[in-house]
Protein backbone atom coordinates (compact mmCIF):
# COMPACT_ATOMS: atom_id res chain seq x y z
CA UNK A 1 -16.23 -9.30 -3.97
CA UNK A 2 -17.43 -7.86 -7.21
CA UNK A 3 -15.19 -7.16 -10.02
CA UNK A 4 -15.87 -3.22 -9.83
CA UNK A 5 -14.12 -3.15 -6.07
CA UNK A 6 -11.51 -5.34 -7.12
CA UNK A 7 -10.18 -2.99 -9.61
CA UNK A 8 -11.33 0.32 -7.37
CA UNK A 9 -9.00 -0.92 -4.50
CA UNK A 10 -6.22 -2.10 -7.00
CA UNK A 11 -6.82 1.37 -8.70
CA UNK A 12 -6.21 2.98 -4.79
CA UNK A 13 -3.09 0.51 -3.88
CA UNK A 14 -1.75 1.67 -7.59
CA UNK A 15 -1.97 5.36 -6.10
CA UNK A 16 -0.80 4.61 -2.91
CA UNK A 17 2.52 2.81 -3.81
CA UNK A 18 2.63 5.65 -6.60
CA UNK A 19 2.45 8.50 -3.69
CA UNK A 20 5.16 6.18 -1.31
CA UNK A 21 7.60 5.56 -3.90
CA UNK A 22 7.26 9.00 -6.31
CA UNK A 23 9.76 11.66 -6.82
CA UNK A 24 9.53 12.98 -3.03
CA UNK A 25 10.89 10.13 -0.99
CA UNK A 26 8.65 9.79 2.65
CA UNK A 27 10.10 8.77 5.82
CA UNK A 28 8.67 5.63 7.45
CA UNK A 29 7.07 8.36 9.84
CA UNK A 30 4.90 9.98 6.77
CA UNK A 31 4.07 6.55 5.07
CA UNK A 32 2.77 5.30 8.52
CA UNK A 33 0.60 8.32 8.02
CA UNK A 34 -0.64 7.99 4.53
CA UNK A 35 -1.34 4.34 5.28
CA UNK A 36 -3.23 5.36 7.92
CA UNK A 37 -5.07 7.71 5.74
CA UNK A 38 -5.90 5.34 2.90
CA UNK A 39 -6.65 2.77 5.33
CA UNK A 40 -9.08 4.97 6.92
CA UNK A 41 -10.71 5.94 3.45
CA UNK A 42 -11.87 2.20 3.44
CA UNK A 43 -15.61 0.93 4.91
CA UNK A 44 -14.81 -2.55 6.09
CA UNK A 45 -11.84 -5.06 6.78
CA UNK A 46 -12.18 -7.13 4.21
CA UNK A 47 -11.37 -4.02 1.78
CA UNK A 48 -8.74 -3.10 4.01
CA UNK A 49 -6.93 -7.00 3.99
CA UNK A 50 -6.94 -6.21 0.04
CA UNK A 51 -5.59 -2.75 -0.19
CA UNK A 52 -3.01 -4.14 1.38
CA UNK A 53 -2.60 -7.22 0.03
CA UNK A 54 -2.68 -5.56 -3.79
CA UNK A 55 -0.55 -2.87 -2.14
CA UNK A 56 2.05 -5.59 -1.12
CA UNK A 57 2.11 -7.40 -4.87
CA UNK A 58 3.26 -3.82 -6.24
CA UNK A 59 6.05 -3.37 -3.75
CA UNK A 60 7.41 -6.92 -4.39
CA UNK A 61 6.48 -6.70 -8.10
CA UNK A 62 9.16 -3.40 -8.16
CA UNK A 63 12.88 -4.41 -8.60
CA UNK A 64 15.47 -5.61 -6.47
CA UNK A 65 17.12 -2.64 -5.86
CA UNK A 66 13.79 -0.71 -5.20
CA UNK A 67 12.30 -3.33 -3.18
CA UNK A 68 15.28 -2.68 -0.54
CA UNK A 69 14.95 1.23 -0.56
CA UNK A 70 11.43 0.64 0.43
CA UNK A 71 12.04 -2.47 2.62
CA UNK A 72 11.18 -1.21 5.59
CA UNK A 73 7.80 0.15 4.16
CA UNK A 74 7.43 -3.47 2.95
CA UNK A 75 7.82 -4.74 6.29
CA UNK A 76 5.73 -1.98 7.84
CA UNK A 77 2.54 -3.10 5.79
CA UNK A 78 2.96 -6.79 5.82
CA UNK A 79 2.64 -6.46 9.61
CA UNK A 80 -0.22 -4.43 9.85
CA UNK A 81 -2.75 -6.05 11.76
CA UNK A 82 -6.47 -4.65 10.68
């Protein structure tokens, strides 16, 4: 993968935890939905397995006490199956 789309989908999973965890709290119903969204923004798996993997290093990179506001989200995308 080529250093450009490395940083583009770390740039996108840097948005999308930004949008999940901002100011206006989402239900798990709307962040199913704006995973779904980003997701589908996405050409191929391999992208995909990355967004989510760099999306999953931000979540666990936040602190303890955020980490278990947004557990369930946390949950949510480490079992999503591509």
């Amino acid at each position: 993968m080529a250093f450009d789309r490395v940083v583009y989908l770390k740039e996108k999973a840097t948005f999308f935890v930004d949008e999940i965890t901002g100011n206006n709290p989402i239900g798990l119903v709307g962040f199913k939905t704006k995973l779904k969204y980003f997701l589908s923004t996405l050409n191929n798996d391999l992208d995909k397995r990355q967004f989510i993997k760099y999306s999953l290093e931000i979540l666990l990179g936040l602190t303890e006490e955020k980490q278990k506001q947004f557990k369930d989200f946390i949950y949510v995308l480490s079992g999503t199956d591509i």
